[in-house]
N, C-alpha and C. Protein backbone atom coordinates (compact mmCIF):
# COMPACT_ATOMS: atom_id res chain seq x y z
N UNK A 1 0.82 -1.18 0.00
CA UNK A 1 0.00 0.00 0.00
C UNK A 1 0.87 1.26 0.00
N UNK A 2 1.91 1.12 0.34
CA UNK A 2 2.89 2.24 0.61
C UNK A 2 3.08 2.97 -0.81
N UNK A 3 3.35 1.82 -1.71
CA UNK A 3 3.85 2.15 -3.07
C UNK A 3 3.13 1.49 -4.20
N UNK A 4 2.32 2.23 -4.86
CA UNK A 4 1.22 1.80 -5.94
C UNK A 4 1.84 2.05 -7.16
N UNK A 5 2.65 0.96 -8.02
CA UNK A 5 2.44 1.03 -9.25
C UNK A 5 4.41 2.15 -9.12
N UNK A 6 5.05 1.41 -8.41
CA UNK A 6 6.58 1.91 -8.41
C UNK A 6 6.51 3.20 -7.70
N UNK A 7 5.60 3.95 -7.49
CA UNK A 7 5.64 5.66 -6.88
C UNK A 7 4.75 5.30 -5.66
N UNK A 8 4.78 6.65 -4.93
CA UNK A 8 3.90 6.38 -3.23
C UNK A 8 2.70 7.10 -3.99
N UNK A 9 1.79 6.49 -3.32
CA UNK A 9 0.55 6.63 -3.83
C UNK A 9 0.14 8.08 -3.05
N UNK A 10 -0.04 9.01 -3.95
CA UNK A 10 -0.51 10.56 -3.22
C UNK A 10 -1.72 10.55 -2.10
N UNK A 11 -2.95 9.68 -2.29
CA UNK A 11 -3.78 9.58 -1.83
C UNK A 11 -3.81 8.83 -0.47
N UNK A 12 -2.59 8.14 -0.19
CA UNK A 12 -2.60 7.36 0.68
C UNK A 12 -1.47 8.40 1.77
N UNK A 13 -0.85 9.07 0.94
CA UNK A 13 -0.15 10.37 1.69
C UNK A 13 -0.65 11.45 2.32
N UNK A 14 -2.17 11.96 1.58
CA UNK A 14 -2.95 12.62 1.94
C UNK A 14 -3.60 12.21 2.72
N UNK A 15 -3.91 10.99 2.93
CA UNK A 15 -4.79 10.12 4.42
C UNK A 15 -3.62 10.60 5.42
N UNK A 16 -2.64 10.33 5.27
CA UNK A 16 -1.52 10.40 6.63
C UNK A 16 -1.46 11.85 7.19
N UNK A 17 -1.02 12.88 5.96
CA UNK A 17 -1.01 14.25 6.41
C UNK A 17 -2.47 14.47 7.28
N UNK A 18 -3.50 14.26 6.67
CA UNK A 18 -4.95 14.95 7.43
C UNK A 18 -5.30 13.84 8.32
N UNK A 19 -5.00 12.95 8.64
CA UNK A 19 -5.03 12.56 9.82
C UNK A 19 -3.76 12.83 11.28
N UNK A 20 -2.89 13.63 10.74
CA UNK A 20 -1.82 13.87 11.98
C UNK A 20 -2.36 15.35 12.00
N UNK A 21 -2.57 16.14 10.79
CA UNK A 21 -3.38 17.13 11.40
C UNK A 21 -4.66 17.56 12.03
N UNK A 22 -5.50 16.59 12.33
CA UNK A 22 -6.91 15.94 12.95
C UNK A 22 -6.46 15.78 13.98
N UNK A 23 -5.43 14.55 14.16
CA UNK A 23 -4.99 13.96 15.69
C UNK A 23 -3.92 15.41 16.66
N UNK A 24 -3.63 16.09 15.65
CA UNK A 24 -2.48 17.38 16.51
C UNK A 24 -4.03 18.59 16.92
N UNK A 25 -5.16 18.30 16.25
CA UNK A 25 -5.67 19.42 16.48
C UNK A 25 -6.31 18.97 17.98
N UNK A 26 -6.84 17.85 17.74
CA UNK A 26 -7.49 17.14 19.06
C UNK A 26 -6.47 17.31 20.11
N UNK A 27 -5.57 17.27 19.90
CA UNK A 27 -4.56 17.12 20.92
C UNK A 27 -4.15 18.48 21.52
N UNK A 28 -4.33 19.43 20.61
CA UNK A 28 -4.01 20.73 21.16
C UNK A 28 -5.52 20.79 21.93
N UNK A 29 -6.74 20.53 21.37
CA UNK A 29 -8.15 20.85 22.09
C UNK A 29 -8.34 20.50 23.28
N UNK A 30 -7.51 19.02 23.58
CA UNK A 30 -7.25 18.40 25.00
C UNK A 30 -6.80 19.05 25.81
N UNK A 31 -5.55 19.44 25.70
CA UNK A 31 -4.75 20.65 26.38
C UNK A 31 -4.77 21.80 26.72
N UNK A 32 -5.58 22.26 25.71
CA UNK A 32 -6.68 23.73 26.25
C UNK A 32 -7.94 23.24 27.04
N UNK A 33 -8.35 22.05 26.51
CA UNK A 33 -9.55 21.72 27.70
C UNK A 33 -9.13 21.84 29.24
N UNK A 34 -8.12 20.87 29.45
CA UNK A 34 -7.43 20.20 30.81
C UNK A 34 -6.68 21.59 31.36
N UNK A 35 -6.03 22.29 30.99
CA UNK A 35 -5.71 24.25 31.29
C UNK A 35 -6.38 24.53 31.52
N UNK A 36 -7.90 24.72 31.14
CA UNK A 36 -8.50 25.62 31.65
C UNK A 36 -9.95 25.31 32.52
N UNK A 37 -9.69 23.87 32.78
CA UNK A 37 -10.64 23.12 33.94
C UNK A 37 -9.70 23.24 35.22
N UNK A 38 -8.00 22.77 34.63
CA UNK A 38 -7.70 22.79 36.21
C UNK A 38 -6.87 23.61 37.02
N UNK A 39 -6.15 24.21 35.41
CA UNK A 39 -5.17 25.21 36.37
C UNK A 39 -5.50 26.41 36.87
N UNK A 40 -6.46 27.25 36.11
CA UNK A 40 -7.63 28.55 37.25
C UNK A 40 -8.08 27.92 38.28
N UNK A 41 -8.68 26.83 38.79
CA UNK A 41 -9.18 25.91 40.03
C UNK A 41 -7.74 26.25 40.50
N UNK A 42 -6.55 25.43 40.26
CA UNK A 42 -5.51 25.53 41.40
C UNK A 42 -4.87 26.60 41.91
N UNK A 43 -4.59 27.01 40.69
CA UNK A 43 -3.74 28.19 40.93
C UNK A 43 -4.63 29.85 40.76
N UNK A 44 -4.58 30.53 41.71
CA UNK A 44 -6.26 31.76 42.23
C UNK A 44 -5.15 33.15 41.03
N UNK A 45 -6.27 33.79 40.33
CA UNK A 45 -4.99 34.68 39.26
C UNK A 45 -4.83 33.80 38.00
N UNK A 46 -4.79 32.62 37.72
CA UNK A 46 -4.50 32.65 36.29
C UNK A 46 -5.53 32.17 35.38
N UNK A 47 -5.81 32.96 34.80
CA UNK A 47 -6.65 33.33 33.49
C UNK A 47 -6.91 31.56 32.76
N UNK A 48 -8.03 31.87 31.68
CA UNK A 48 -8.03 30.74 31.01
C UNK A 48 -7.16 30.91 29.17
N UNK A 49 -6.77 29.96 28.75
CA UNK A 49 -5.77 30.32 27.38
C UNK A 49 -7.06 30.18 26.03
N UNK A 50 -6.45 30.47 25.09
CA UNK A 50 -7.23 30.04 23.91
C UNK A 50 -7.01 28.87 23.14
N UNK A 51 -6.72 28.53 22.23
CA UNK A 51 -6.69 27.57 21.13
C UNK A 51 -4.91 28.26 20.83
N UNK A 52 -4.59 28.98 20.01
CA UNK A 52 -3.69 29.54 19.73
C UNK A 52 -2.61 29.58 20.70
N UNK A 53 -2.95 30.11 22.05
CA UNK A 53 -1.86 30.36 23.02
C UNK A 53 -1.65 28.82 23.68
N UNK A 54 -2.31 27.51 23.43
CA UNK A 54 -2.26 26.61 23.68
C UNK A 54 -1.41 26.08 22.97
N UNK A 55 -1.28 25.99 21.62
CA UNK A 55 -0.38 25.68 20.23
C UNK A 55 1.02 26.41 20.60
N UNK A 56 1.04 27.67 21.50
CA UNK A 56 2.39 27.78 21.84
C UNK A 56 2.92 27.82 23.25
N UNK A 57 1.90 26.86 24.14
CA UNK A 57 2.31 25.93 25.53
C UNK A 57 2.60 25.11 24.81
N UNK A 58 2.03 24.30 23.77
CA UNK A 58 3.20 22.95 23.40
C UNK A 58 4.05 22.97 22.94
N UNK A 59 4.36 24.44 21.97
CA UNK A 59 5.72 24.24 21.52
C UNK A 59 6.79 24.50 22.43
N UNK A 60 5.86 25.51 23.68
CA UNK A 60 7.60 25.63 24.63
C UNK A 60 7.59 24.60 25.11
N UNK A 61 6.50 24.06 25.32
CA UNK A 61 7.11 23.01 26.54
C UNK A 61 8.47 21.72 25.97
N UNK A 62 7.31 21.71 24.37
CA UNK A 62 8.79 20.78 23.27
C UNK A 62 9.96 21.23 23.40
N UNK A 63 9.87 22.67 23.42
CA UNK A 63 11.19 23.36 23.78
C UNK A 63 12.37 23.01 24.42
N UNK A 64 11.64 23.80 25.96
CA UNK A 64 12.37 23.45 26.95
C UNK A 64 12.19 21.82 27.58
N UNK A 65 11.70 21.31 27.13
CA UNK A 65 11.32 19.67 27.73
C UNK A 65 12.25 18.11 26.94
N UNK A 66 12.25 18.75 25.36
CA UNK A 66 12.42 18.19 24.64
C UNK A 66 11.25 17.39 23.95
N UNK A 67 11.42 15.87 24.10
CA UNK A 67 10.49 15.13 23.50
C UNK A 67 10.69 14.66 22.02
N UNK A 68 11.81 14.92 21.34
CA UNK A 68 11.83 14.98 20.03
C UNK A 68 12.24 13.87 19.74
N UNK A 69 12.95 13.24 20.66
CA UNK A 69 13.45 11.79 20.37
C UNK A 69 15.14 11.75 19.92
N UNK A 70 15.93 12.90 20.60
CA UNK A 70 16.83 13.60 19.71
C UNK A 70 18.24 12.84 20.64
N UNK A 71 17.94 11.27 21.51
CA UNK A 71 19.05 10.93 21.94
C UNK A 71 18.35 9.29 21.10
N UNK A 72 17.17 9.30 20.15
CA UNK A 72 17.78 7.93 20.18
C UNK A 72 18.37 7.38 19.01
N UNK A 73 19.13 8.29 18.30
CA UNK A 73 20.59 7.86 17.67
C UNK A 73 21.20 7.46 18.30
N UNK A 74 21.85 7.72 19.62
CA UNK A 74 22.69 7.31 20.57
C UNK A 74 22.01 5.39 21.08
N UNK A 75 20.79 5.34 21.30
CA UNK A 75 20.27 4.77 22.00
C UNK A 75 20.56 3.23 20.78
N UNK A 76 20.35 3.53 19.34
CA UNK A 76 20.86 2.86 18.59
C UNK A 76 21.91 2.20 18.32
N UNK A 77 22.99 3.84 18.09
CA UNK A 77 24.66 3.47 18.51
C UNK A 77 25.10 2.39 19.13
N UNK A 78 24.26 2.67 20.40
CA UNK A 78 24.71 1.43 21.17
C UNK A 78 23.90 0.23 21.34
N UNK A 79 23.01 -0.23 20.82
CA UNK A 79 22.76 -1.38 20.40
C UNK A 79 23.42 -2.00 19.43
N UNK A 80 24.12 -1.09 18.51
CA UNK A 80 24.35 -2.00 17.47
C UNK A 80 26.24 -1.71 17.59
N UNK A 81 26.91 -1.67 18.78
CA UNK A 81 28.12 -1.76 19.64
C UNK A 81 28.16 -3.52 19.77
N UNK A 82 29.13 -4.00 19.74
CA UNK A 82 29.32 -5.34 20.26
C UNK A 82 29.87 -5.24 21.85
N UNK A 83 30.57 -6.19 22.18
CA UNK A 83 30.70 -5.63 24.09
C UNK A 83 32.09 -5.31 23.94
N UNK A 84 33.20 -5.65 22.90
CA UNK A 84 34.20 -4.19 22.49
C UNK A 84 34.23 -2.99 22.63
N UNK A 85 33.20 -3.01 21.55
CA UNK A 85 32.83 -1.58 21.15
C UNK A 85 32.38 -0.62 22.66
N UNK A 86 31.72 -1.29 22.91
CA UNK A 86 30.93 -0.95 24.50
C UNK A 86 31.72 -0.44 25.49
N UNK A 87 32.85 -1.61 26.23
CA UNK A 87 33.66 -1.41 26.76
C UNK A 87 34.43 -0.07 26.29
N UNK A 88 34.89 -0.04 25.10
CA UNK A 88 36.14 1.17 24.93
C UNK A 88 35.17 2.59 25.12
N UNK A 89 33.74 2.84 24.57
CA UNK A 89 32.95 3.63 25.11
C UNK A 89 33.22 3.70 26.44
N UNK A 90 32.58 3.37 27.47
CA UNK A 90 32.66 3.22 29.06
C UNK A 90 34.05 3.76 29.38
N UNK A 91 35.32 3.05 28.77
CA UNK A 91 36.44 3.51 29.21
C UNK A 91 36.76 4.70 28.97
N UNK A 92 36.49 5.34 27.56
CA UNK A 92 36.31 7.11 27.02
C UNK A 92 35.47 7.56 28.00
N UNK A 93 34.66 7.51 28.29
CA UNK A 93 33.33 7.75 29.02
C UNK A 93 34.16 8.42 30.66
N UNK A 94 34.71 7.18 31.26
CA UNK A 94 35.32 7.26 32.28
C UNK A 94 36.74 8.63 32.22
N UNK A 95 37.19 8.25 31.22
CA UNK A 95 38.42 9.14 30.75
C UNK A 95 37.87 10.62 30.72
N UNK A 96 36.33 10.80 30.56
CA UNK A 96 36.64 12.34 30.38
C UNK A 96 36.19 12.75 28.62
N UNK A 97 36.32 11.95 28.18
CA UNK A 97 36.53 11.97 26.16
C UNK A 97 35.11 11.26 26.20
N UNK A 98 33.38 11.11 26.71
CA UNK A 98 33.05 10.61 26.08
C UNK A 98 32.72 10.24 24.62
N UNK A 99 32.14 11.20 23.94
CA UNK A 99 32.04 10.73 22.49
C UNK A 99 32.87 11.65 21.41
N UNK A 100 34.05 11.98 22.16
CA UNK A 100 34.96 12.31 20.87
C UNK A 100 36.27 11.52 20.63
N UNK A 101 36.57 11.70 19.72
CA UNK A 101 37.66 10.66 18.99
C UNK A 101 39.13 11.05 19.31
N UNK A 102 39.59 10.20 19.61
CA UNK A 102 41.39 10.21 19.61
C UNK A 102 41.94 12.13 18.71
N UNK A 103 41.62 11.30 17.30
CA UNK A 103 41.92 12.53 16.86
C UNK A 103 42.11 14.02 16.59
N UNK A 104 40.80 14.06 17.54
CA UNK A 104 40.32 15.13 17.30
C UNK A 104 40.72 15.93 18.57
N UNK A 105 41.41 15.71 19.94
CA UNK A 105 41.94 16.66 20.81
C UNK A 105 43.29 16.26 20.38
């Protein structure tokens, strides 16, 4: 289904795009729901957000939080290390040099 006829099938691309933009909108609607049921209740002073200012609570929080998935290259790396490979990591690691090379200091 991926690939109809040697090319990606546009239509089956267009299902994917408008459904992550369906599922991101719900998801921002959640988040403005759950803001503004509980955090005016807890906290006395803060206002309720909109739709918009909600879309940019998630991006800071991606921000400063992360979430991007931006260590699991690493997390790979080292799966696909044998217990060599591993070891001389750990020992760089220990040394002070974790992930830079001989060469390069």
């Amino acid at each position: 289904m991926r690939k109809f006829f040697g090319r990606r099938n546009p239509a089956v691309t267009a299902l994917k795009v408008t459904i992550k933009l369906i599922l991101g909108a719900v998801l921002v609607w959640l988040v403005m729901l759950l803001w503004n049921w509980l955090i005016p209740a807890v906290f006395s002073g803060v206002r309720t957000i909109d739709y918009w200012q909600t879309v940019g609570l998630i991006v800071l929080s991606r921000v400063l939080f992360g979430g991007g998935g931006g260590r699991w290259g690493a997390r790979q790396r080292w799966h696909g290390m044998n217990d060599e490979e591993r070891a001389q990591f750990k020992q760089r690691f220990k040394d002070g040099r974790c992930g830079r090379d001989e060469a390069a200091q």
